[in-house]
Protein backbone atom coordinates (compact mmCIF):
# COMPACT_ATOMS: atom_id res chain seq x y z
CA UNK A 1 5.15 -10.31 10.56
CA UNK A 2 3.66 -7.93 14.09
CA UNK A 3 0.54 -6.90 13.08
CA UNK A 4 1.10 -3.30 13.28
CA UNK A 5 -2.55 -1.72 12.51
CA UNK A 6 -4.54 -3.86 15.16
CA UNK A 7 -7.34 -1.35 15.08
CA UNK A 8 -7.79 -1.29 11.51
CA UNK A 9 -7.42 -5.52 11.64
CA UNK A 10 -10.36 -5.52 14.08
CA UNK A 11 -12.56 -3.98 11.31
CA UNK A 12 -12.38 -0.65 11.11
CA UNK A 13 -10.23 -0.87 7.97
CA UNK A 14 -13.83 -2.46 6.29
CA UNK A 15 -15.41 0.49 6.75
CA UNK A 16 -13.22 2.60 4.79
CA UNK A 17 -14.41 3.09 1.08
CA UNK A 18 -11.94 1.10 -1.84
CA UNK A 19 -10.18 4.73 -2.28
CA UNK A 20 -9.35 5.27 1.39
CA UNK A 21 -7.97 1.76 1.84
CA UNK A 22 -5.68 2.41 -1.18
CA UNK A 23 -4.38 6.25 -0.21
CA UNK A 24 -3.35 4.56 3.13
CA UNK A 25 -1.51 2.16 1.56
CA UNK A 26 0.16 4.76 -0.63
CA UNK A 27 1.13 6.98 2.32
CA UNK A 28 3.31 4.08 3.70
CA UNK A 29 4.73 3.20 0.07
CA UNK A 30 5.45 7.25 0.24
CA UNK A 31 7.02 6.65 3.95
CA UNK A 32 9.02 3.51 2.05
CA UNK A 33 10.45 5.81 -0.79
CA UNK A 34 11.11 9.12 1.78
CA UNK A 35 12.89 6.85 3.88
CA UNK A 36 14.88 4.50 1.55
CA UNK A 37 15.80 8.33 -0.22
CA UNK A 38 16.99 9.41 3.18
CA UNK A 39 19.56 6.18 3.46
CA UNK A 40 17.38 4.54 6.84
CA UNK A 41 16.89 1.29 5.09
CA UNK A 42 15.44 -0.21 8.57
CA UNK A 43 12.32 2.52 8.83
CA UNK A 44 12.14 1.71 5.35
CA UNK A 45 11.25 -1.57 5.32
CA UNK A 46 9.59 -1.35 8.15
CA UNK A 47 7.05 1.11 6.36
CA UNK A 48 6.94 -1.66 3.60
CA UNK A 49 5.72 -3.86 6.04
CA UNK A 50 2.58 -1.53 7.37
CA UNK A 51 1.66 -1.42 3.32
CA UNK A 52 2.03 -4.74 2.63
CA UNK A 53 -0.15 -5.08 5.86
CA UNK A 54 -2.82 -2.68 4.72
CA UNK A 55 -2.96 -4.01 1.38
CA UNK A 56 -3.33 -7.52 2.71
CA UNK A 57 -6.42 -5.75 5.15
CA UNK A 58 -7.83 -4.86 1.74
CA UNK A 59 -7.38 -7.75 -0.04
CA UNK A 60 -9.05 -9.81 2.27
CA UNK A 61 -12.25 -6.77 2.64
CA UNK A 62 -14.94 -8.26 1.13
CA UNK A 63 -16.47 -5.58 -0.85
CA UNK A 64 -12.96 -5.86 -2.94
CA UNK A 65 -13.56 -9.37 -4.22
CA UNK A 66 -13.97 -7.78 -8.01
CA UNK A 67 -10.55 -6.25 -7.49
CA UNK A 68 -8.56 -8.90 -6.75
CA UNK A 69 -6.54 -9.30 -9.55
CA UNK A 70 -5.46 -5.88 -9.27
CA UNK A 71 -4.67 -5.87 -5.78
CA UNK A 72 -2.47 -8.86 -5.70
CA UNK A 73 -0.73 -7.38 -8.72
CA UNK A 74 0.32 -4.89 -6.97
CA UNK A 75 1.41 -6.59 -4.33
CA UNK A 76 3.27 -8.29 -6.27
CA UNK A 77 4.68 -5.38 -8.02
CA UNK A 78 5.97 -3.19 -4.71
CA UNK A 79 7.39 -6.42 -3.32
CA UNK A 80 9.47 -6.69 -6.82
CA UNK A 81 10.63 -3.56 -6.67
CA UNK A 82 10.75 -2.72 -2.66
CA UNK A 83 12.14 -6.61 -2.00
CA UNK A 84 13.53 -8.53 -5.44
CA UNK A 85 14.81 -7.53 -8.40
CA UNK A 86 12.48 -5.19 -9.89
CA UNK A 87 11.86 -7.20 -13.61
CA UNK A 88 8.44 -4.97 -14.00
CA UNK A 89 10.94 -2.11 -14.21
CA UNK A 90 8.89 -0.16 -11.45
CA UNK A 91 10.14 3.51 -10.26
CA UNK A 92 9.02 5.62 -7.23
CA UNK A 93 7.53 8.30 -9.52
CA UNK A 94 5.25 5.03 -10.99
CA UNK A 95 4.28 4.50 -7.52
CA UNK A 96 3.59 7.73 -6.27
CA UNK A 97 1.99 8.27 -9.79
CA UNK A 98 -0.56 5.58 -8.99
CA UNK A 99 -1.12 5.88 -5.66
CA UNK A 100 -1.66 9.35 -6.06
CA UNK A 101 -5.13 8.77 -7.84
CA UNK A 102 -6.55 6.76 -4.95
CA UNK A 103 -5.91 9.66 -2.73
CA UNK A 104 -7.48 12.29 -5.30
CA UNK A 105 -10.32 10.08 -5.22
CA UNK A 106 -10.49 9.69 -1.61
CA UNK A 107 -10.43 13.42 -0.83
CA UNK A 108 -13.15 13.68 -3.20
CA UNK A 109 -14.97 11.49 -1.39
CA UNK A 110 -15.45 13.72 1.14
């Protein structure tokens, strides 16, 4: 996978609070669902790819180590229901529903 957020990679993304790092990720998954509604399957998936990058930038941020069961959870959850066959019975309203919350908290942040 092109790394597509080489800025962020170089550190930046570390100095973004838990809640930031998480409403980012959410505004590609919302790219993801916009796109996938709007039948472009190729911007899409390549939106799924920028999350999957950013949540892999916050997994491996090392003031998330106590979250790391529920970030690779969710990674493995939008892969599931972006990529396989969806068995945790995901929707976009779930998604958009949890992501949501980061970026309440983020904004609150502020």
């Amino acid at each position: 996978m092109t790394r597509r957020h080489r800025e962020l990679a170089s550190g930046r993304w570390n100095g973004l609070s838990f809640a930031e790092q998480m409403a980012n990720v959410g505004s590609e998954i919302e790219r993801t669902l916009s796109w996938k509604r709007k039948g472009r399957p190729e911007i899409s998936s390549r939106a799924f790819e920028r999350a999957l990058e950013l949540l892999d930038l916050t997994v491996a941020d090392p003031k998330n180590r106590g979250r790391l069961k529920e970030l690779l959870r969710v990674r493995e959850a939008v892969s599931d229901h972006f990529y396989f066959d969806n068995c945790y019975g995901s929707t976009p309203e779930s998604w958009q529903r949890y992501f949501n919350c980061f970026l309440a908290a983020a904004r609150g942040g502020r």
